[in-house]
N, C-alpha and C. Protein backbone atom coordinates (compact mmCIF):
# COMPACT_ATOMS: atom_id res chain seq x y z
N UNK A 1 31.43 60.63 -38.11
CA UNK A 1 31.72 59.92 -36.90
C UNK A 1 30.43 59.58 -36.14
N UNK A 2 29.19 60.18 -36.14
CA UNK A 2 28.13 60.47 -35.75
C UNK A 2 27.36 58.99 -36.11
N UNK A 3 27.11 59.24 -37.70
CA UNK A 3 26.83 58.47 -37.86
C UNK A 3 27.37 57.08 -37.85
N UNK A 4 28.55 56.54 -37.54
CA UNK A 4 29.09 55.13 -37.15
C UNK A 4 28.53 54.84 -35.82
N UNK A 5 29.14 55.70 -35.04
CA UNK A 5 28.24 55.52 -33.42
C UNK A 5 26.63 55.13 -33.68
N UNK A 6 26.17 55.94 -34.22
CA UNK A 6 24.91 55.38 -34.36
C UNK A 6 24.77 53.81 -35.06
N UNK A 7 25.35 53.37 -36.16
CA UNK A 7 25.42 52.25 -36.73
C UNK A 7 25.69 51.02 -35.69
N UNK A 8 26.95 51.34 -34.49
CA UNK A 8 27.60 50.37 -33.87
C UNK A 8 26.46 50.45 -32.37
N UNK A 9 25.74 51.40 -32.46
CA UNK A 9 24.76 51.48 -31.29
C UNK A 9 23.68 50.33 -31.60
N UNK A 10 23.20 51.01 -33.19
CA UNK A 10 22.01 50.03 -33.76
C UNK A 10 22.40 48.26 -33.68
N UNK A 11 23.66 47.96 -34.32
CA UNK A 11 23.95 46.19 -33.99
C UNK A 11 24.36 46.19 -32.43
N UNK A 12 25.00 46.73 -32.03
CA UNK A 12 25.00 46.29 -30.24
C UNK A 12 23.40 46.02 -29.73
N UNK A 13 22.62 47.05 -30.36
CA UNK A 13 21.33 46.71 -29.69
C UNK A 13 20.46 45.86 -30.21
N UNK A 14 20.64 45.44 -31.63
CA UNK A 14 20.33 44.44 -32.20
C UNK A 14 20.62 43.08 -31.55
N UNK A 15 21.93 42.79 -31.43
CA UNK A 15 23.18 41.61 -31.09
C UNK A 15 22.21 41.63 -29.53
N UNK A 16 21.92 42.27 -28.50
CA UNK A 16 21.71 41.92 -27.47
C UNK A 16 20.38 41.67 -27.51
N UNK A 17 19.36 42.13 -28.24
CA UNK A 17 17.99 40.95 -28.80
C UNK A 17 17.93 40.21 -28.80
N UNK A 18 18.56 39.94 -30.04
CA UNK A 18 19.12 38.40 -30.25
C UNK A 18 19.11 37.93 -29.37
N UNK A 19 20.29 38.11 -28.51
CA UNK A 19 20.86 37.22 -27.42
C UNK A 19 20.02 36.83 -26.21
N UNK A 20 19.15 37.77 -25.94
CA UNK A 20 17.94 38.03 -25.15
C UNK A 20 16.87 36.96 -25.75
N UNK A 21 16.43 37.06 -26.74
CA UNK A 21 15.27 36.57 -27.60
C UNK A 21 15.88 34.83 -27.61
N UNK A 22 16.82 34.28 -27.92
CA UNK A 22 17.65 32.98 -28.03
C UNK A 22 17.53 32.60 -26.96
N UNK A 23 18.28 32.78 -25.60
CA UNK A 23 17.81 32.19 -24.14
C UNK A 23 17.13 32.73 -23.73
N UNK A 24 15.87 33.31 -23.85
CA UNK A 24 14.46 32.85 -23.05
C UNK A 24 13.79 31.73 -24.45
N UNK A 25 14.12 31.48 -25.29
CA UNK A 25 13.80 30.31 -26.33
C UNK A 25 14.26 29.15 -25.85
N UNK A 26 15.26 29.07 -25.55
CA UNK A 26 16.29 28.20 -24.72
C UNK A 26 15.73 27.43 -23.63
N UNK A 27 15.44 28.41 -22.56
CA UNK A 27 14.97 28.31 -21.08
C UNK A 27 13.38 27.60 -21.66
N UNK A 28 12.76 28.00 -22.46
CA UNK A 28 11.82 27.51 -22.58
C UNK A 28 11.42 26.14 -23.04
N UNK A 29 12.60 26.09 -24.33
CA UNK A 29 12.57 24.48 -24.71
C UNK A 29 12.99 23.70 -23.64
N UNK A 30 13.93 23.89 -22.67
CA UNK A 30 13.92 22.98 -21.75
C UNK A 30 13.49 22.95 -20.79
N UNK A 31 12.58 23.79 -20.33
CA UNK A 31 11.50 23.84 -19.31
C UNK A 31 10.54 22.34 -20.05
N UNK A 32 10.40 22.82 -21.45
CA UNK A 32 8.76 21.97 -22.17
C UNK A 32 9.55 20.63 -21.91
N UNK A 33 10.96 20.15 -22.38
CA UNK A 33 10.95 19.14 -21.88
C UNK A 33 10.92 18.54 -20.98
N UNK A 34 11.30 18.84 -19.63
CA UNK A 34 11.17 18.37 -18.51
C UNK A 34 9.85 18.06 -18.04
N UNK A 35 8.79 19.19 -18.22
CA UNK A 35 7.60 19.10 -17.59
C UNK A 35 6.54 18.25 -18.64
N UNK A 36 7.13 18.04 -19.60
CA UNK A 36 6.22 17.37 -20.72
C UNK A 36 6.34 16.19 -20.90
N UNK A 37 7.76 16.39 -20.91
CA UNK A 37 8.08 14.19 -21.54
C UNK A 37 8.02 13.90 -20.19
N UNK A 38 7.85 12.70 -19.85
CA UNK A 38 7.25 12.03 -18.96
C UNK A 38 9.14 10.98 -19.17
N UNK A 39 9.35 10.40 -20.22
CA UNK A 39 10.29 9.83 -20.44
C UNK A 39 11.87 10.58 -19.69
N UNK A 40 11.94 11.80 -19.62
CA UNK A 40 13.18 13.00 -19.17
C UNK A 40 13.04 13.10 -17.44
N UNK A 41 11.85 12.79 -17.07
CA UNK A 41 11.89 12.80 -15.65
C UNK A 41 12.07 11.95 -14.96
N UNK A 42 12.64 12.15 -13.77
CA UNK A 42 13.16 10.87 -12.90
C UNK A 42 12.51 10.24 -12.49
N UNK A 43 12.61 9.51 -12.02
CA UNK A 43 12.20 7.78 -11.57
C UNK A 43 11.80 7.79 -10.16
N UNK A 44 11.10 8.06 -9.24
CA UNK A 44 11.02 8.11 -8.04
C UNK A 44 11.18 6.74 -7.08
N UNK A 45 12.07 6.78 -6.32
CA UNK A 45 12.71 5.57 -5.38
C UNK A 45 11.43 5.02 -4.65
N UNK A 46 10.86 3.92 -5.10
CA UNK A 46 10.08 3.32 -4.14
C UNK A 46 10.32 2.19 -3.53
N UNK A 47 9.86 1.79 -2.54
CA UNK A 47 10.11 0.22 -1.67
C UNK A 47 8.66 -0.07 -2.50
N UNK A 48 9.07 -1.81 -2.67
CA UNK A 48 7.72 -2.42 -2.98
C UNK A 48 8.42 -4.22 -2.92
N UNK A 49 7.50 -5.10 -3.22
CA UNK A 49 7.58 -6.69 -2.85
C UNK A 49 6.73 -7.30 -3.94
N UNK A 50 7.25 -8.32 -4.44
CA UNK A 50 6.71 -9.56 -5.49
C UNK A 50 5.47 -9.75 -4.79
N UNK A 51 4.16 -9.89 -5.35
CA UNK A 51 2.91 -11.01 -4.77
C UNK A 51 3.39 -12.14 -5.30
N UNK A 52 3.13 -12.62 -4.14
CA UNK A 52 2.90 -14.36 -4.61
C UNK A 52 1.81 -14.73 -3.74
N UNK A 53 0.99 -15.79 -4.49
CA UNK A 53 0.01 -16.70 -3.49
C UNK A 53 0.91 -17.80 -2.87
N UNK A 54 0.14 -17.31 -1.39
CA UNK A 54 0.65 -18.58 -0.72
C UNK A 54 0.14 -18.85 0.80
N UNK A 55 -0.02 -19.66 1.37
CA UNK A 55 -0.97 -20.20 2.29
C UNK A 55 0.09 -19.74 3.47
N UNK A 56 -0.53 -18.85 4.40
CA UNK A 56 -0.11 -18.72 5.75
C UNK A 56 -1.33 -18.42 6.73
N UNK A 57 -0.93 -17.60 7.93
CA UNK A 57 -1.15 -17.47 8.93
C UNK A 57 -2.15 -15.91 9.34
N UNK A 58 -2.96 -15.51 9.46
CA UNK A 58 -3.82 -14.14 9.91
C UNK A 58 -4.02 -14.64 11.31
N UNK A 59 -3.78 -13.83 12.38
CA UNK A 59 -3.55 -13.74 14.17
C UNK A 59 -4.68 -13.20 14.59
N UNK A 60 -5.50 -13.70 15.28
CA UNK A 60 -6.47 -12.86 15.56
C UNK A 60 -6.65 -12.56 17.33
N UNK A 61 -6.81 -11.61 17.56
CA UNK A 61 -6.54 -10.87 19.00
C UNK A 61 -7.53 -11.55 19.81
N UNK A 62 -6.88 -12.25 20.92
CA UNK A 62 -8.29 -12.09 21.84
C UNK A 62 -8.05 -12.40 23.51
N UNK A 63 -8.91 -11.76 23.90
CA UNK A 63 -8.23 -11.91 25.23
C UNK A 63 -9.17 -12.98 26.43
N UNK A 64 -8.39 -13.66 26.90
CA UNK A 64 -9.11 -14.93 27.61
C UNK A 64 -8.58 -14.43 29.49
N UNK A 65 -9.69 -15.25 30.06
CA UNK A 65 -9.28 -14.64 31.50
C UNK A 65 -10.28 -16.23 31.81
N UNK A 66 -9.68 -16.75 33.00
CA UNK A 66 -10.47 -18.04 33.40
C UNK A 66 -10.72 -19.14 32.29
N UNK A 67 -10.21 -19.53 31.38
CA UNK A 67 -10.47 -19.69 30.01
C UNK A 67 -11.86 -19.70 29.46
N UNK A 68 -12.15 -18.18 29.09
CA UNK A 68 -13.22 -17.59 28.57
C UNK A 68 -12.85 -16.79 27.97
N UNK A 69 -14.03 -16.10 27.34
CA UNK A 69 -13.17 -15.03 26.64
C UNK A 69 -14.33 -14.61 25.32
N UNK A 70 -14.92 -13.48 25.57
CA UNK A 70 -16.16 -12.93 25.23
C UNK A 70 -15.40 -12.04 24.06
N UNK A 71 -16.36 -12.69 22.56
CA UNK A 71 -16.07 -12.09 21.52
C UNK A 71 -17.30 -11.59 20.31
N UNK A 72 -16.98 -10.24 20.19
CA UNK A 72 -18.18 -9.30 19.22
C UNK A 72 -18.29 -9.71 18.41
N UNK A 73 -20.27 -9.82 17.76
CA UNK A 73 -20.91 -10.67 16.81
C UNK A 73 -19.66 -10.35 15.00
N UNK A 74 -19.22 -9.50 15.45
CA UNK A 74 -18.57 -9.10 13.98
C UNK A 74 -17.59 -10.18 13.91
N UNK A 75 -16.85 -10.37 15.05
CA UNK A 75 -15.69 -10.90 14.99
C UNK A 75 -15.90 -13.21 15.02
N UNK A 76 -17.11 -13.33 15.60
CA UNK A 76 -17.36 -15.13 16.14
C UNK A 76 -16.70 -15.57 15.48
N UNK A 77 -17.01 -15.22 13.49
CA UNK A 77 -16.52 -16.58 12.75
C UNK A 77 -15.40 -16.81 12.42
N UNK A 78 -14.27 -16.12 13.18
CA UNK A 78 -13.09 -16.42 12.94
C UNK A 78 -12.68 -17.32 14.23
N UNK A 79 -13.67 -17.42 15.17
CA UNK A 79 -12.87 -18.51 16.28
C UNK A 79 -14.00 -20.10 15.81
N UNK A 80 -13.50 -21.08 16.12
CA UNK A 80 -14.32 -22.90 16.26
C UNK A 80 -13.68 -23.45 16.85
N UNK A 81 -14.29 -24.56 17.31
CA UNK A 81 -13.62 -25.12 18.30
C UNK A 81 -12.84 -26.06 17.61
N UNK A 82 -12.00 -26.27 18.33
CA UNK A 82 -10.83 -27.36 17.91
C UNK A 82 -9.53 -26.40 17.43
N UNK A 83 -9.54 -25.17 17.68
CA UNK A 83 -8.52 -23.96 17.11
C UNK A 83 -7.63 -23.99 18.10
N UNK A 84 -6.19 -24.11 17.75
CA UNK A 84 -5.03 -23.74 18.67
C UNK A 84 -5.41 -21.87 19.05
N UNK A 85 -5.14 -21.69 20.40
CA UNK A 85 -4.94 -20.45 21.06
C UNK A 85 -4.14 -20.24 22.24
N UNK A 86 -3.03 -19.37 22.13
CA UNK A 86 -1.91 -19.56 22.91
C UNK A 86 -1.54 -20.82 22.78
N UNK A 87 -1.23 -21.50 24.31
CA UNK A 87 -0.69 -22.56 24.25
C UNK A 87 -2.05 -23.58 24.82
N UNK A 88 -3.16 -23.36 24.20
CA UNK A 88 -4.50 -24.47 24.42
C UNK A 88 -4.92 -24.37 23.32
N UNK A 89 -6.75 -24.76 23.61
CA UNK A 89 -7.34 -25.03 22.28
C UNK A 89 -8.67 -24.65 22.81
N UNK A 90 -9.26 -23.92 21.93
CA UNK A 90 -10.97 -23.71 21.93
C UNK A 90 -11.86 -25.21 21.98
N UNK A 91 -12.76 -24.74 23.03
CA UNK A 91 -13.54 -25.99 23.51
C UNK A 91 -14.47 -25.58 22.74
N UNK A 92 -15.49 -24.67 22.55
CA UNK A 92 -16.45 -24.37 22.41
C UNK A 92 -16.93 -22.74 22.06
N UNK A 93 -18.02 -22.83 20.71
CA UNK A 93 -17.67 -21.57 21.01
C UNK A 93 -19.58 -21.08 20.50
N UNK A 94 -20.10 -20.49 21.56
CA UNK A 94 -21.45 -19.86 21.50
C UNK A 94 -22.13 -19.44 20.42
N UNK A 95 -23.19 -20.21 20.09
CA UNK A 95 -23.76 -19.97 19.08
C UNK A 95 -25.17 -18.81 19.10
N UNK A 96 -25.03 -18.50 20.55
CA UNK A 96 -26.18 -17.66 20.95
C UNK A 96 -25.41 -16.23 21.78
N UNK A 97 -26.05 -15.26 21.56
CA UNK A 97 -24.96 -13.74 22.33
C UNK A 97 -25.65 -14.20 23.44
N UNK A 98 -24.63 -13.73 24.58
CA UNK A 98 -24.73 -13.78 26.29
C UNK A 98 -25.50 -12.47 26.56
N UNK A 99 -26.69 -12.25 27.18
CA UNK A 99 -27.68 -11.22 27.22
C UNK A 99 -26.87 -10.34 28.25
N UNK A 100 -26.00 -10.79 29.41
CA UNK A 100 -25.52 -9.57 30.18
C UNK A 100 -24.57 -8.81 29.56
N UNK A 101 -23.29 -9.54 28.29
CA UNK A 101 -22.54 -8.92 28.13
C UNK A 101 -22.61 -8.30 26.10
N UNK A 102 -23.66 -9.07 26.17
CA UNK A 102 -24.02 -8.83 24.28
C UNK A 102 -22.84 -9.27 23.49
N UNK A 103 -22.07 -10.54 23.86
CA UNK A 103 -20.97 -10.84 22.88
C UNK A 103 -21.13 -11.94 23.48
N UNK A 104 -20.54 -12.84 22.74
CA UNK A 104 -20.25 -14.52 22.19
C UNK A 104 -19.46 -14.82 23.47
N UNK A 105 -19.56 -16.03 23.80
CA UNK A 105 -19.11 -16.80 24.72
C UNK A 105 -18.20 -17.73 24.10
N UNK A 106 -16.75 -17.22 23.98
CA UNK A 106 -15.63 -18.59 23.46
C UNK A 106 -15.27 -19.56 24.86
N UNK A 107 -15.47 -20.86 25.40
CA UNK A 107 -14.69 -21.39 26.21
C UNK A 107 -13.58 -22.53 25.53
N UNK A 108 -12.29 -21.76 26.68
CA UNK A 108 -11.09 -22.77 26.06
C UNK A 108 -10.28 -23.71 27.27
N UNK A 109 -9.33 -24.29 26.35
CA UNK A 109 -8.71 -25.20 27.79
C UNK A 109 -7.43 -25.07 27.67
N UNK A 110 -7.06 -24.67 28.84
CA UNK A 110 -5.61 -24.85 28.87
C UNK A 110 -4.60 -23.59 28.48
N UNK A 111 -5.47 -23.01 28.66
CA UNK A 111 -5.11 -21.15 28.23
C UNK A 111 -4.48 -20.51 28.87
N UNK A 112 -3.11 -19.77 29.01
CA UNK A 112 -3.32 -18.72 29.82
C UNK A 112 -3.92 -17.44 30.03
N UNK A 113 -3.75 -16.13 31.05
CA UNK A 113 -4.98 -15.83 31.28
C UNK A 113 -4.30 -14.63 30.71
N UNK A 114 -4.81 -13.85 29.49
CA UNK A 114 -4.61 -12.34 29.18
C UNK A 114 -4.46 -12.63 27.38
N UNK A 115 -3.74 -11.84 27.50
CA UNK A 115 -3.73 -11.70 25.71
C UNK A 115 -3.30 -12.80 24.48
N UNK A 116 -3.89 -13.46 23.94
CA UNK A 116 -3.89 -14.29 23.24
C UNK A 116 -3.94 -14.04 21.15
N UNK A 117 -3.45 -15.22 21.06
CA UNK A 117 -3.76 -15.05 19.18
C UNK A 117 -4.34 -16.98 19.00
N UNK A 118 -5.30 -16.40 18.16
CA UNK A 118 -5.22 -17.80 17.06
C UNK A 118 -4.59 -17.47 15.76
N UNK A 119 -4.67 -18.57 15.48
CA UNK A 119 -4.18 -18.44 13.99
C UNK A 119 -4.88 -18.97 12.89
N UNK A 120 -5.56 -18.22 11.89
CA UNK A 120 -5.99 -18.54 10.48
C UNK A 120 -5.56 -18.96 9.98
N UNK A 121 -5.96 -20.12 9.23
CA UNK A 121 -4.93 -20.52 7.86
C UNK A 121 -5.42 -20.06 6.73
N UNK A 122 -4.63 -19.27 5.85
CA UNK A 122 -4.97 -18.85 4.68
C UNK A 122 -4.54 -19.07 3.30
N UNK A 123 -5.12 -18.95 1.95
CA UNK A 123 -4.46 -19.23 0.81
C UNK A 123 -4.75 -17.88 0.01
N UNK A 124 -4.20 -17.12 -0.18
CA UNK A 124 -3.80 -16.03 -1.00
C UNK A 124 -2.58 -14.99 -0.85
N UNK A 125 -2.91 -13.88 -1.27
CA UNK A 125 -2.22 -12.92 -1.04
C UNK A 125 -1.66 -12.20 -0.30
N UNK A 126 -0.78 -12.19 0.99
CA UNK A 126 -0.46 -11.52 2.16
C UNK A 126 0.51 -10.23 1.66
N UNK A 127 -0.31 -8.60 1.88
CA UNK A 127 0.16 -7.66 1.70
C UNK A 127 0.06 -6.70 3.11
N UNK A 128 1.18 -5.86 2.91
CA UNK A 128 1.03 -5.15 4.28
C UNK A 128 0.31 -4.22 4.41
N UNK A 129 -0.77 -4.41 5.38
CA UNK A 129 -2.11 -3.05 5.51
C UNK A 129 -1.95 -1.48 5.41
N UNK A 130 -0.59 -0.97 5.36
CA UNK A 130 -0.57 -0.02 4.63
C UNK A 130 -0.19 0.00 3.52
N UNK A 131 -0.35 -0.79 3.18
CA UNK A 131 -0.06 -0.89 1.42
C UNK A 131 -1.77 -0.88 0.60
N UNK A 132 -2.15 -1.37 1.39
CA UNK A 132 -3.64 -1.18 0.33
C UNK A 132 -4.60 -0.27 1.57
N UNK A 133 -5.41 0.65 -0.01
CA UNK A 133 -5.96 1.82 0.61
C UNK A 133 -7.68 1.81 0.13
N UNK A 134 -8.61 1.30 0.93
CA UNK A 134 -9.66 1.68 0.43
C UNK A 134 -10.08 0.56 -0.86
N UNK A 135 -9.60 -0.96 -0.61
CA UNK A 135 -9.64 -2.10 -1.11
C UNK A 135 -8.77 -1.47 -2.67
N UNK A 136 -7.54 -0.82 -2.79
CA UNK A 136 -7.39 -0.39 -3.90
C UNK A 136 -5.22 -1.13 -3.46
N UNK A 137 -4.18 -1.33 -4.50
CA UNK A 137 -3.02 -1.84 -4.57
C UNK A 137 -2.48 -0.95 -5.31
N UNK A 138 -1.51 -0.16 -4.64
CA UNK A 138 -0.31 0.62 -6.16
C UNK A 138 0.49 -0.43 -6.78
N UNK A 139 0.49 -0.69 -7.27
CA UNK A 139 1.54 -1.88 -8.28
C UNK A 139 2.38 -1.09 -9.98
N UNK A 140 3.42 -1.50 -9.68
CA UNK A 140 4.17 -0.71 -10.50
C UNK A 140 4.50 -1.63 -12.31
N UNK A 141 3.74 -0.86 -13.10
CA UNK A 141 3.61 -1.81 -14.47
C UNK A 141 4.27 -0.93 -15.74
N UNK A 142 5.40 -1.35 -16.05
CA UNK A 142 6.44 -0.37 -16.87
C UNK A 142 7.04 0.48 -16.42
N UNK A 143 7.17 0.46 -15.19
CA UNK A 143 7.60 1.55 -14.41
C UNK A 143 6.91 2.64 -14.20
N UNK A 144 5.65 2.30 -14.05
CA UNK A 144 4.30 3.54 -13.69
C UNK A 144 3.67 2.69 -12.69
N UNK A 145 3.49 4.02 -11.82
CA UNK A 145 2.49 3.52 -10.86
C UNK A 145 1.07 3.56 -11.18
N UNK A 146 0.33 2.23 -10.88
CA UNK A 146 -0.71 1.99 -11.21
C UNK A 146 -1.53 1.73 -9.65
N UNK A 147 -3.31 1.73 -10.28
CA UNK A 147 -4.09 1.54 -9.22
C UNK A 147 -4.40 0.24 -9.54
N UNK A 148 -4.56 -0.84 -8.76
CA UNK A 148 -5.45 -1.91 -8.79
C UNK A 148 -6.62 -2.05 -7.90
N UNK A 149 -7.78 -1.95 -8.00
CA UNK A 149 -9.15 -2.80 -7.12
C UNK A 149 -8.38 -4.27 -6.99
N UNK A 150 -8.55 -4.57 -5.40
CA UNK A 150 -8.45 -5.96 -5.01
C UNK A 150 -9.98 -6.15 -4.19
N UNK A 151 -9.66 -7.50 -4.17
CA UNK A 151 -11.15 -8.16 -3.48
C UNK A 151 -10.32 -8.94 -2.05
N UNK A 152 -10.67 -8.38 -1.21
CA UNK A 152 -10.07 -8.58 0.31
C UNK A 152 -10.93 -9.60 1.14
N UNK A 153 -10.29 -10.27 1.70
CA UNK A 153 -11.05 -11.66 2.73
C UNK A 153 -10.90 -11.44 3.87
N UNK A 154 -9.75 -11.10 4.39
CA UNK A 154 -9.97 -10.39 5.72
C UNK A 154 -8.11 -10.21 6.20
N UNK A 155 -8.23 -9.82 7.15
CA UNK A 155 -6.93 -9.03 7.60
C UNK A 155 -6.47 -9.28 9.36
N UNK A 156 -5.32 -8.96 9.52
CA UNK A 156 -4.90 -8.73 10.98
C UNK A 156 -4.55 -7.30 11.13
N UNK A 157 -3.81 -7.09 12.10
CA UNK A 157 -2.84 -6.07 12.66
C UNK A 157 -1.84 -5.76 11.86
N UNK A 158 -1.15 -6.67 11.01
CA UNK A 158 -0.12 -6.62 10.07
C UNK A 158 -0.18 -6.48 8.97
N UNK A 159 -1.22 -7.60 8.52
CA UNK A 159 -1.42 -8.24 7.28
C UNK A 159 -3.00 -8.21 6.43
N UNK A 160 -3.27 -7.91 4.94
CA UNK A 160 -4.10 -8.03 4.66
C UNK A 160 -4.59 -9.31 3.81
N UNK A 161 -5.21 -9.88 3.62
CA UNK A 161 -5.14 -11.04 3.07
C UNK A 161 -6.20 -10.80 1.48
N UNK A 162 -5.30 -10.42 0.46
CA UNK A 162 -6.22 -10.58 -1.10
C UNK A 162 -6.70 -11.84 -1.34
N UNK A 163 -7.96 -11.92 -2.13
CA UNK A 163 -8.55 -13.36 -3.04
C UNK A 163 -7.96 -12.77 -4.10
N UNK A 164 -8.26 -11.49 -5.16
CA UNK A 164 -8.10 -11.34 -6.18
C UNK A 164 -8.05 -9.75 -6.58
N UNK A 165 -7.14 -9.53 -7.76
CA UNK A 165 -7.31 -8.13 -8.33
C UNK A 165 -5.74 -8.03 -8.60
N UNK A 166 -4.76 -8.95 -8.01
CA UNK A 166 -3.42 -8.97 -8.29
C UNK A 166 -3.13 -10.72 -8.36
N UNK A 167 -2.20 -10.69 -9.61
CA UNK A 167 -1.14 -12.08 -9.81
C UNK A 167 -0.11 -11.77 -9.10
N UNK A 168 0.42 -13.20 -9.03
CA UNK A 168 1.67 -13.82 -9.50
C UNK A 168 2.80 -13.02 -10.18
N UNK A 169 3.85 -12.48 -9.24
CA UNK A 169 5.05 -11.55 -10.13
C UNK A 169 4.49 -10.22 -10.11
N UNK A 170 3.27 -9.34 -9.75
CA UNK A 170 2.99 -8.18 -9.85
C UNK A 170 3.88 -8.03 -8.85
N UNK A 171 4.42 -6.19 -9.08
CA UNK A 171 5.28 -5.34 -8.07
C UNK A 171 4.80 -4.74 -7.47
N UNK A 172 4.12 -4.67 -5.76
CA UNK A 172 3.84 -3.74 -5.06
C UNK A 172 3.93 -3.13 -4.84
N UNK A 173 3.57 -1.77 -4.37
CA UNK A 173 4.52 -0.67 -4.23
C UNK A 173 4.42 -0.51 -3.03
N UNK A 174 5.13 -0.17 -1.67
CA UNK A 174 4.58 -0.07 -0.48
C UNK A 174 5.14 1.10 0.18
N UNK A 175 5.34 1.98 -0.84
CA UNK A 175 5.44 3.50 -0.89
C UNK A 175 4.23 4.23 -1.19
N UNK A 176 4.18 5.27 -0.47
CA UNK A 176 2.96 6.46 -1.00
C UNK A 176 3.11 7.08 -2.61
N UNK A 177 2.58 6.69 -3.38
CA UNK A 177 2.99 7.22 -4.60
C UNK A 177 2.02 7.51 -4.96
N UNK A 178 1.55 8.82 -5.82
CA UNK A 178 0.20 9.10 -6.82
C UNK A 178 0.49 8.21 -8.06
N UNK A 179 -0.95 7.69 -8.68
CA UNK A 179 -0.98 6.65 -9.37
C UNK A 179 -0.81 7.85 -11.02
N UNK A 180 0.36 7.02 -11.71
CA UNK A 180 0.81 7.64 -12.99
C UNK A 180 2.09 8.44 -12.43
N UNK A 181 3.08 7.75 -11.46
CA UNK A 181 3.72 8.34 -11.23
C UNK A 181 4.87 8.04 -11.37
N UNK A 182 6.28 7.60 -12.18
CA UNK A 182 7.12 7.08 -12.75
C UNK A 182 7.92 6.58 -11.46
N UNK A 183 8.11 5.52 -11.73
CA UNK A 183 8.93 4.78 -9.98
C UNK A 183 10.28 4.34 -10.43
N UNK A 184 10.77 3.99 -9.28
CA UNK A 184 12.16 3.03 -9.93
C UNK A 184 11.61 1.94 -8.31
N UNK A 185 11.38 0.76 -9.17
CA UNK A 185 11.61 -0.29 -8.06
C UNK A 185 12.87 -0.97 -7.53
N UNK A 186 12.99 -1.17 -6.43
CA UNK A 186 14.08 -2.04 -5.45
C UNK A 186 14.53 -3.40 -6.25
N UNK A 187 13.92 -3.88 -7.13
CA UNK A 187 14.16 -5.22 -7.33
C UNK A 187 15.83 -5.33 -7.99
């Protein structure tokens, strides 16, 4: 009798090896797949928008008082005269800095007096300034997030304006995503 107990001790403790040894084998193969295939993991929900080239509008801030309106050497070459602003037009605009105030002398006509926009006309790429980081575009290609270098012309408050580094039909991403990071786009 002794010895059966012992026999039915030895496969019970065998049988629960096994069983032990099989699911942590288990747990493991499907750990490797998840964290390995790249294909088994989900798709992360991003917002993003078609580029297209196309000719619009960059606003540029400026504020007029008496119709004047003193603007920093960085900023001149986006104002000339003959430019709609508010509801007038730039008369003139200083080709020499004003020594009391060290910025450009814009005079306009017909202005009212405080916060104003002109408007740029542009031909490229209009993306939204948090979408590109450090002249760089996430754009989503097979459903991976990718980095693009763009070459930037200049920008507003809203808008950045690309020459080049993205086509026609590329998918933006205008989500925070690390680049190589499997997306599912909105489209």
């Amino acid at each position: 009798m002794k010895k059966y107990k012992k026999i039915i001790y030895v496969l019970i403790g065998l049988a629960l090896a096994f069983w032990i040894g099989f699911r942590i084998n288990s747990i493991y193969q499907e750990s490797k797949r998840q964290v390995f295939n790249s294909a088994r993991r989900a798709a992360l929900p991003v917002e993003t928008m078609i580029a297209h080239r196309q000719t619009n509008f960059l606003r540029e801030p400026v504020f007029v008082k008496n119709n004047r309106a003193f603007i920093a050497s960085s900023r001149i070459n986006k104002f000339r005269a003959g430019q709609s602003i508010g509801n007038g037009r730039i008369i003139s605009v200083a080709n020499q800095l004003d020594l009391d105030t060290g910025m450009y002398l814009v005079k306009t006509s017909g202005v009212r007096d405080g916060d104003n926009f002109t408007l740029q006309t542009y031909t490229g790429f209009f993306i939204p300034e948090y979408a590109v980081n450090d002249g760089k575009v996430m754009v989503s290609e097979n459903g991976m997030a990718t980095i693009k270098d763009v070459e930037i012309i200049d920008s507003d408050a809203d808008n950045i304006l690309i020459k080049s580094g993205i086509n026609d039909g590329d998918i933006i991403i205008l989500s925070r995503v690390e680049s190589g990071t499997m997306v599912k786009t909105n489209d």
